[in-house]
Every structure is written in structure tokens, then in C-alpha cells.
N, C-alpha and C. Protein backbone atom coordinates (compact mmCIF):
# COMPACT_ATOMS: atom_id res chain seq x y z
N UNK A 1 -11.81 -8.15 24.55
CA UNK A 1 -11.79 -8.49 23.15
C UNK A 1 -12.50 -7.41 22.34
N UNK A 2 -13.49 -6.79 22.77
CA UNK A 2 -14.37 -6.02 21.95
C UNK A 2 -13.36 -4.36 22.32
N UNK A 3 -12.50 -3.91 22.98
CA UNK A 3 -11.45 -3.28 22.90
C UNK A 3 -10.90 -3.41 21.75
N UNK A 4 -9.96 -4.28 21.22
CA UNK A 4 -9.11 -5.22 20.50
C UNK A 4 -9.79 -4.56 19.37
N UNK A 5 -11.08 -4.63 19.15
CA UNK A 5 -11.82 -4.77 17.95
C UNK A 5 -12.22 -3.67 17.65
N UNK A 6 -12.89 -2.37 18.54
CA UNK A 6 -12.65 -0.98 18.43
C UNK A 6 -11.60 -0.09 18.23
N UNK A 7 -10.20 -0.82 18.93
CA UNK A 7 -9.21 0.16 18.32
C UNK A 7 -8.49 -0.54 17.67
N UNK A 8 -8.85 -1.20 16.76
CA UNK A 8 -8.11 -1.86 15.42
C UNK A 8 -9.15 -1.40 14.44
N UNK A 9 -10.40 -1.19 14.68
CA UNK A 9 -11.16 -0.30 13.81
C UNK A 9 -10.95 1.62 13.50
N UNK A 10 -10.16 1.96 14.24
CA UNK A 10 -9.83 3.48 14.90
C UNK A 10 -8.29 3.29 13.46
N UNK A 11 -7.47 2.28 14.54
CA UNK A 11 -6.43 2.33 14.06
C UNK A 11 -5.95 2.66 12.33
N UNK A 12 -7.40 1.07 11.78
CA UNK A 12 -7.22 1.07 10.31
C UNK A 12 -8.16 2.71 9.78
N UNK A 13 -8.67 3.03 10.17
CA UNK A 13 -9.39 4.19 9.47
C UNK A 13 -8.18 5.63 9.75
N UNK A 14 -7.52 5.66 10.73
CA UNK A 14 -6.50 6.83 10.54
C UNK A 14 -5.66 5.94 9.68
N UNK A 15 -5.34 5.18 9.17
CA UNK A 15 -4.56 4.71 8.22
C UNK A 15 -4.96 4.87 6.35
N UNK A 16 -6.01 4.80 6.73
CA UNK A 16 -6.50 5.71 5.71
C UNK A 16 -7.00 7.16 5.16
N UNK A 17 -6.67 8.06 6.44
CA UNK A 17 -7.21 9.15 6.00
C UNK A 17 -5.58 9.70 5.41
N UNK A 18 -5.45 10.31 4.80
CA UNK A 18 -4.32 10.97 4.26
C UNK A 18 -3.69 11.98 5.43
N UNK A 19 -2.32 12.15 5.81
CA UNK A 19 -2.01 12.72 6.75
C UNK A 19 -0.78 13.56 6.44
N UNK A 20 -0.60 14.44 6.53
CA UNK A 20 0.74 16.20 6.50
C UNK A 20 1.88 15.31 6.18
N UNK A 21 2.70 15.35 5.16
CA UNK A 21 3.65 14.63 4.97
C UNK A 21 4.85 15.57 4.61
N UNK A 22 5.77 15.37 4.46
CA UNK A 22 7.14 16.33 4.62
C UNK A 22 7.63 16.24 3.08
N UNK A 23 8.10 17.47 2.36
CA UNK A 23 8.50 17.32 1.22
C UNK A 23 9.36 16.76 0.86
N UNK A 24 10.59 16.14 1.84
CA UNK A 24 11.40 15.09 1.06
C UNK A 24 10.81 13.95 1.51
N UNK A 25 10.04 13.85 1.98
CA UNK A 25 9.12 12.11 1.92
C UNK A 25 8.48 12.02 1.18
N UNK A 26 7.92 12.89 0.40
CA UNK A 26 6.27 13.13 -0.52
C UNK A 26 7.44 13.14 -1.93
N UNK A 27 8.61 13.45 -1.77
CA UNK A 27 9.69 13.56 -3.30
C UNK A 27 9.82 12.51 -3.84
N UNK A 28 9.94 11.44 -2.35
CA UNK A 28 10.70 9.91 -2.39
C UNK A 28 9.66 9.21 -3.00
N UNK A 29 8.30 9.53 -2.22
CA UNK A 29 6.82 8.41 -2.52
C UNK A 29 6.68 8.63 -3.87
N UNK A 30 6.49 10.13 -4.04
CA UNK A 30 6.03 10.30 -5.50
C UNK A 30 7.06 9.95 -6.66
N UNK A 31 8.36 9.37 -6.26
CA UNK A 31 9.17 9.18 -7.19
C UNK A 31 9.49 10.31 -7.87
N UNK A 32 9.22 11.47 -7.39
CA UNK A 32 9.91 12.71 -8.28
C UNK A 32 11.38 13.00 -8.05
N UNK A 33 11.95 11.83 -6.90
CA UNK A 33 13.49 11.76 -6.53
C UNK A 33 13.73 10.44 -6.05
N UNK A 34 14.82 10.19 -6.41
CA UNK A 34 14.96 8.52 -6.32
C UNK A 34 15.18 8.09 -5.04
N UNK A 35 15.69 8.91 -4.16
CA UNK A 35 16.02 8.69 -2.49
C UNK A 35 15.81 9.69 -1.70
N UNK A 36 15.15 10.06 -0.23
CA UNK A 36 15.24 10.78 0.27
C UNK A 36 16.17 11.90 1.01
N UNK A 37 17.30 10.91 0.93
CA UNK A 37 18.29 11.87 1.03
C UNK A 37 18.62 13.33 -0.54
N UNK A 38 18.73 12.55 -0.82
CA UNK A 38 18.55 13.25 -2.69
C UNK A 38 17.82 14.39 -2.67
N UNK A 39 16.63 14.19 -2.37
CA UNK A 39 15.45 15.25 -2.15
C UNK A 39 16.12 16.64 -0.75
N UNK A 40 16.60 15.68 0.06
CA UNK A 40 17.09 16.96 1.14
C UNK A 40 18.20 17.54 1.07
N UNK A 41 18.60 17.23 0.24
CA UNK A 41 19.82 17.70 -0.61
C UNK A 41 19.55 19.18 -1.63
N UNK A 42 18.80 18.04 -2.66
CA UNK A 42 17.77 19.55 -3.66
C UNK A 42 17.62 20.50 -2.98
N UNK A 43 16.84 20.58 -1.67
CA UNK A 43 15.80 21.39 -0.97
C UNK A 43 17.18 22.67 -0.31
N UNK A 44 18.58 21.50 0.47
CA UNK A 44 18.86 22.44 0.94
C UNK A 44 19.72 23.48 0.20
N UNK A 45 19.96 23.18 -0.83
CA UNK A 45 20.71 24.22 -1.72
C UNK A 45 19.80 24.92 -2.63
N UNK A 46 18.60 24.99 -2.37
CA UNK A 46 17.67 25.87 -2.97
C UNK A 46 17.18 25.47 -4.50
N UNK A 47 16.80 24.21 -4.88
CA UNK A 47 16.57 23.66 -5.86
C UNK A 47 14.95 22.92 -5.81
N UNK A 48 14.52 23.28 -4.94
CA UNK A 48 13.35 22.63 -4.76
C UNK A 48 12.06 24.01 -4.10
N UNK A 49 11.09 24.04 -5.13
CA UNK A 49 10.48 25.47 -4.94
C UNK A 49 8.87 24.65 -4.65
N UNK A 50 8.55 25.35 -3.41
CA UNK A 50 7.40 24.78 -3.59
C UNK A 50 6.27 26.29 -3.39
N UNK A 51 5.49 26.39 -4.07
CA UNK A 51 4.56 27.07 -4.61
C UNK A 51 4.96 28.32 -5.33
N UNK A 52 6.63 28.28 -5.95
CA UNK A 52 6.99 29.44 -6.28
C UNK A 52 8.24 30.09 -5.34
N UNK A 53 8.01 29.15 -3.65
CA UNK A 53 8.87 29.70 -3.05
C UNK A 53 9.86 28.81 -2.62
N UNK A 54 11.46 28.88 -2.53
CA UNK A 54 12.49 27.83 -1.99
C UNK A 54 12.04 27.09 -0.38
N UNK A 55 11.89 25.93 -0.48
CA UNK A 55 11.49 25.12 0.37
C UNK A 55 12.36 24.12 1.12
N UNK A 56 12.27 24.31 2.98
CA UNK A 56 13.43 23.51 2.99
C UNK A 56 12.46 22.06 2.85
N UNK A 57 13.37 20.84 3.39
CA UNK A 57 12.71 19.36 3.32
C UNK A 57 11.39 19.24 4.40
N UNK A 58 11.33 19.82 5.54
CA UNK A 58 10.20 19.52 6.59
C UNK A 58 9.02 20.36 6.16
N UNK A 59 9.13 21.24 5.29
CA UNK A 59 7.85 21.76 4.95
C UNK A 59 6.95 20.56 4.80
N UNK A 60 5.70 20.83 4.93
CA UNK A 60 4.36 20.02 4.82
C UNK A 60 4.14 20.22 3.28
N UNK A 61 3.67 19.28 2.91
CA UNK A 61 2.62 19.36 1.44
C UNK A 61 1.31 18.91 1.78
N UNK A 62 0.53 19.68 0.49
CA UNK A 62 -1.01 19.26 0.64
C UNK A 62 -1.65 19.26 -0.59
N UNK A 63 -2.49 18.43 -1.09
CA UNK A 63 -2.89 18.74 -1.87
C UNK A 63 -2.72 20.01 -2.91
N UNK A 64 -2.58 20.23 -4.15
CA UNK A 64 -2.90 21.55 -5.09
C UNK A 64 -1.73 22.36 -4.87
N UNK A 65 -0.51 21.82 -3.84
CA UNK A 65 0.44 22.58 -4.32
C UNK A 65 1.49 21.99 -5.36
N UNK A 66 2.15 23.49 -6.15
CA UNK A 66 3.00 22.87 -7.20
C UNK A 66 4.65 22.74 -6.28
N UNK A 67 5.03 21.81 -6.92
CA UNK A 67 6.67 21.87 -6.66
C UNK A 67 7.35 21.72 -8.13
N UNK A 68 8.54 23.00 -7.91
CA UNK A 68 9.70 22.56 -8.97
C UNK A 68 10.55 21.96 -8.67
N UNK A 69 11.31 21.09 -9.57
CA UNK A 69 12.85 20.79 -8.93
C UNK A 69 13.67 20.80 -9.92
N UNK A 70 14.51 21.60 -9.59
CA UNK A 70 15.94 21.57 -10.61
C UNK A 70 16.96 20.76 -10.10
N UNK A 71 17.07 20.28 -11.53
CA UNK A 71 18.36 19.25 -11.71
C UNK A 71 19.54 19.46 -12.20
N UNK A 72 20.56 19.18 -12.19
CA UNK A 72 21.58 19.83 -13.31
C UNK A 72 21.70 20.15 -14.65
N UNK A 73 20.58 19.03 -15.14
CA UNK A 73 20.49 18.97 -16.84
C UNK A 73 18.61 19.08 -16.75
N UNK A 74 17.68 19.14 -16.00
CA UNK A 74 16.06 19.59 -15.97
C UNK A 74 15.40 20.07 -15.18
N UNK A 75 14.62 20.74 -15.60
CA UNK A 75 13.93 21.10 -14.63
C UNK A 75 12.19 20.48 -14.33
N UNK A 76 11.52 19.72 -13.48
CA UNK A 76 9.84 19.70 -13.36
C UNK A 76 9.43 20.62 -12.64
N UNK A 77 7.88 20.51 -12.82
CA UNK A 77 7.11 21.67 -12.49
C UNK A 77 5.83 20.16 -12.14
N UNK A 78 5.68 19.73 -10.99
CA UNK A 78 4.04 18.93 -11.10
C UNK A 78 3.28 20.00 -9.85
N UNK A 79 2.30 19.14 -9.76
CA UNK A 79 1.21 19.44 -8.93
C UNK A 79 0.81 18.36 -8.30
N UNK A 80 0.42 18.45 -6.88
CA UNK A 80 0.06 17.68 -5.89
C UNK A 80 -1.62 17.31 -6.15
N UNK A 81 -1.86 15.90 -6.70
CA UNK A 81 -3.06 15.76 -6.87
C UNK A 81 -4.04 15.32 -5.55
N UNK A 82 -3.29 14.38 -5.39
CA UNK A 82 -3.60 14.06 -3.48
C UNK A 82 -2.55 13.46 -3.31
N UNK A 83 -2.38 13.43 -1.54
CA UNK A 83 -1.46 12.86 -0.65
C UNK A 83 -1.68 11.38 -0.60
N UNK A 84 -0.66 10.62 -0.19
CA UNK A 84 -0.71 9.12 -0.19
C UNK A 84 -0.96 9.34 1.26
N UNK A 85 -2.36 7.73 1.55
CA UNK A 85 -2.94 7.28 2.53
C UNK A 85 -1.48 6.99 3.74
N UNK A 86 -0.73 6.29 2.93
CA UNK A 86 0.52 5.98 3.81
C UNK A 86 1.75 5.99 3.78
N UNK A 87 2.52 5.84 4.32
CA UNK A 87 4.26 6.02 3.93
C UNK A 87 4.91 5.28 2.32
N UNK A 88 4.11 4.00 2.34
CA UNK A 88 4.45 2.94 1.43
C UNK A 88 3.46 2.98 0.42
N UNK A 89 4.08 3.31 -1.00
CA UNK A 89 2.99 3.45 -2.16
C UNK A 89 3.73 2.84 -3.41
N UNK A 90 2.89 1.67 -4.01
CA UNK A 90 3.16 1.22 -5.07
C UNK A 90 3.48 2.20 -5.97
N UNK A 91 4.57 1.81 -7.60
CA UNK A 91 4.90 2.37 -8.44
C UNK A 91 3.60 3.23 -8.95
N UNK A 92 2.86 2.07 -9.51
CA UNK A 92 1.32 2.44 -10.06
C UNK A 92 0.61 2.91 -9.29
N UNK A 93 0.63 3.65 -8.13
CA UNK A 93 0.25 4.62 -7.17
C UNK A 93 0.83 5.81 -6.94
N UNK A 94 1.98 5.83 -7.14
CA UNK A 94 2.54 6.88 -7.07
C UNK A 94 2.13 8.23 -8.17
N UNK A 95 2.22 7.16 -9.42
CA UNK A 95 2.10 8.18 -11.02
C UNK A 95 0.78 8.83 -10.31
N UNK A 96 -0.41 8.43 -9.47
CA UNK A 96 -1.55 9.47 -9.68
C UNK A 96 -1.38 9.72 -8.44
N UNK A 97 -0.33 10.12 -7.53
CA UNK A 97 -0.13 11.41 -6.71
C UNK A 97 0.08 12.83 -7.06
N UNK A 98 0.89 13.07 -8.12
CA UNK A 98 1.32 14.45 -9.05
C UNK A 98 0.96 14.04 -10.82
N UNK A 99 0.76 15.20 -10.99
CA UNK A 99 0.40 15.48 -12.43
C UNK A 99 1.63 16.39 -12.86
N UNK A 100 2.57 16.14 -13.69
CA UNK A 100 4.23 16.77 -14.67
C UNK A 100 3.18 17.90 -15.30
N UNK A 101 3.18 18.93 -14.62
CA UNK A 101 2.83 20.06 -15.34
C UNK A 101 3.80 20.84 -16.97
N UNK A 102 4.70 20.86 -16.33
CA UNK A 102 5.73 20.85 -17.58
C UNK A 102 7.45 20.53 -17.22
N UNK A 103 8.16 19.80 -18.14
CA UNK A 103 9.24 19.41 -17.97
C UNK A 103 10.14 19.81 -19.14
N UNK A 104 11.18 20.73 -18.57
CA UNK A 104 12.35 20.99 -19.56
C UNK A 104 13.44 20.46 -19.83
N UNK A 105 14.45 20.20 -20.79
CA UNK A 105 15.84 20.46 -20.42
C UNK A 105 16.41 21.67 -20.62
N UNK A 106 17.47 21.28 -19.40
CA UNK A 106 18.40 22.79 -18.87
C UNK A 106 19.32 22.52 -19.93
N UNK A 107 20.01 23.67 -20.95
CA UNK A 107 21.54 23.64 -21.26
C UNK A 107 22.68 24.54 -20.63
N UNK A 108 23.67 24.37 -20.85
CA UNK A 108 24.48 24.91 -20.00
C UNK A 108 24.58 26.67 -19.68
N UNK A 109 23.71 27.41 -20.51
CA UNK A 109 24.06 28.55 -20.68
C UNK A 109 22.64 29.15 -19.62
N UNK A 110 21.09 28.29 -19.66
CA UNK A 110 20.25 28.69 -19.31
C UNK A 110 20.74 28.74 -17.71
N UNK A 111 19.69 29.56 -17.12
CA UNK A 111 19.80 30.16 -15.94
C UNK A 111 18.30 30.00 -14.94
């Protein structure tokens, strides 16, 4: 029993430390893309820049890096404020994962 009770104490504390998460999972959590497929999509046609550079989906994120993503009609620019503790993050959790550094719209002529 006192097993039981040490590694359910182990268990819940790596559940809280924040852990390497993949940029189309960290797209999905943070709601900066509505589905994960969506996000690996962006990434693989070169629409998704992370620190400046084209990123595929398994890259890691961490803290303080920026990601862009272009859309057909916008473009964002946030920043990684911290990583979520876990896979599953409320709406009102998500907004204080990234900070919208700046957000445009694209028109048809821009490049």
C-alpha cells in the first residue's frame, strides 16, 4: 500500500511539471489552430515558422519561442509564454499559453 502511495505521488508531480511538446499539439492546445491535423498541414507546406525558421509538426516547443502562421487571408506572430502541464487545457488556459504578438490581414496581392 505505501508503494501505491509513493508512486501515485511520483506519478501526479511529473504530471505537473511541463513536458517537450510537438508543434502541432502545442497549435491544437493553444488554439492557434482549430485541429491538429490543420496544424500539420500548415507546417507541411511551409506556413508555420517557428523562430523565424519553416518548421515541420514534430519539432519541440519551449517556452520564449515565437511561431508564425500563415493563413490564406492572415497572418499571427505569438510567443510561447509557458508550456501546458498536460495534453488537456481549458479554453481559459489556453489564452495564457501565447501572447498575439502581432496579427495581420493578408490581401491578395501581399506576399
Amino acid at each position: 500500500m505505501n508503494e501505491a502511495n509513493s508512486s501515485g505521488a511520483l506519478l501526479s508531480s511529473f504530471r505537473l511539471r511541463p513536458f517537450p511538446m510537438r508543434l502541432d499539439l502545442f497549435l491544437k492546445v493553444s488554439r492557434l489552430c482549430p485541429r491538429r491535423t490543420l496544424a500539420q498541414e500548415l507546417c507541411d507546406a511551409g506556413f508555420v515558422l517557428l523562430n523565424g525558421r519553416p518548421a515541420k509538426s514534430a519539432h519541440a516547443v519551449k517556452a520564449g519561442d515565437e511561431i508564425s502562421i500563415r493563413r490564406r487571408d492572415r497572418e499571427i506572430v505569438a510567443r510561447v509564454l509557458k508550456m501546458p502541464p498536460t495534453r488537456n487545457v481549458s479554453r481559459r488556459d489556453a489564452d495564457q499559453l501565447v501572447e498575439i504578438v502581432s496579427e495581420r490581414t493578408i490581401g491578395p496581392t501581399d506576399t
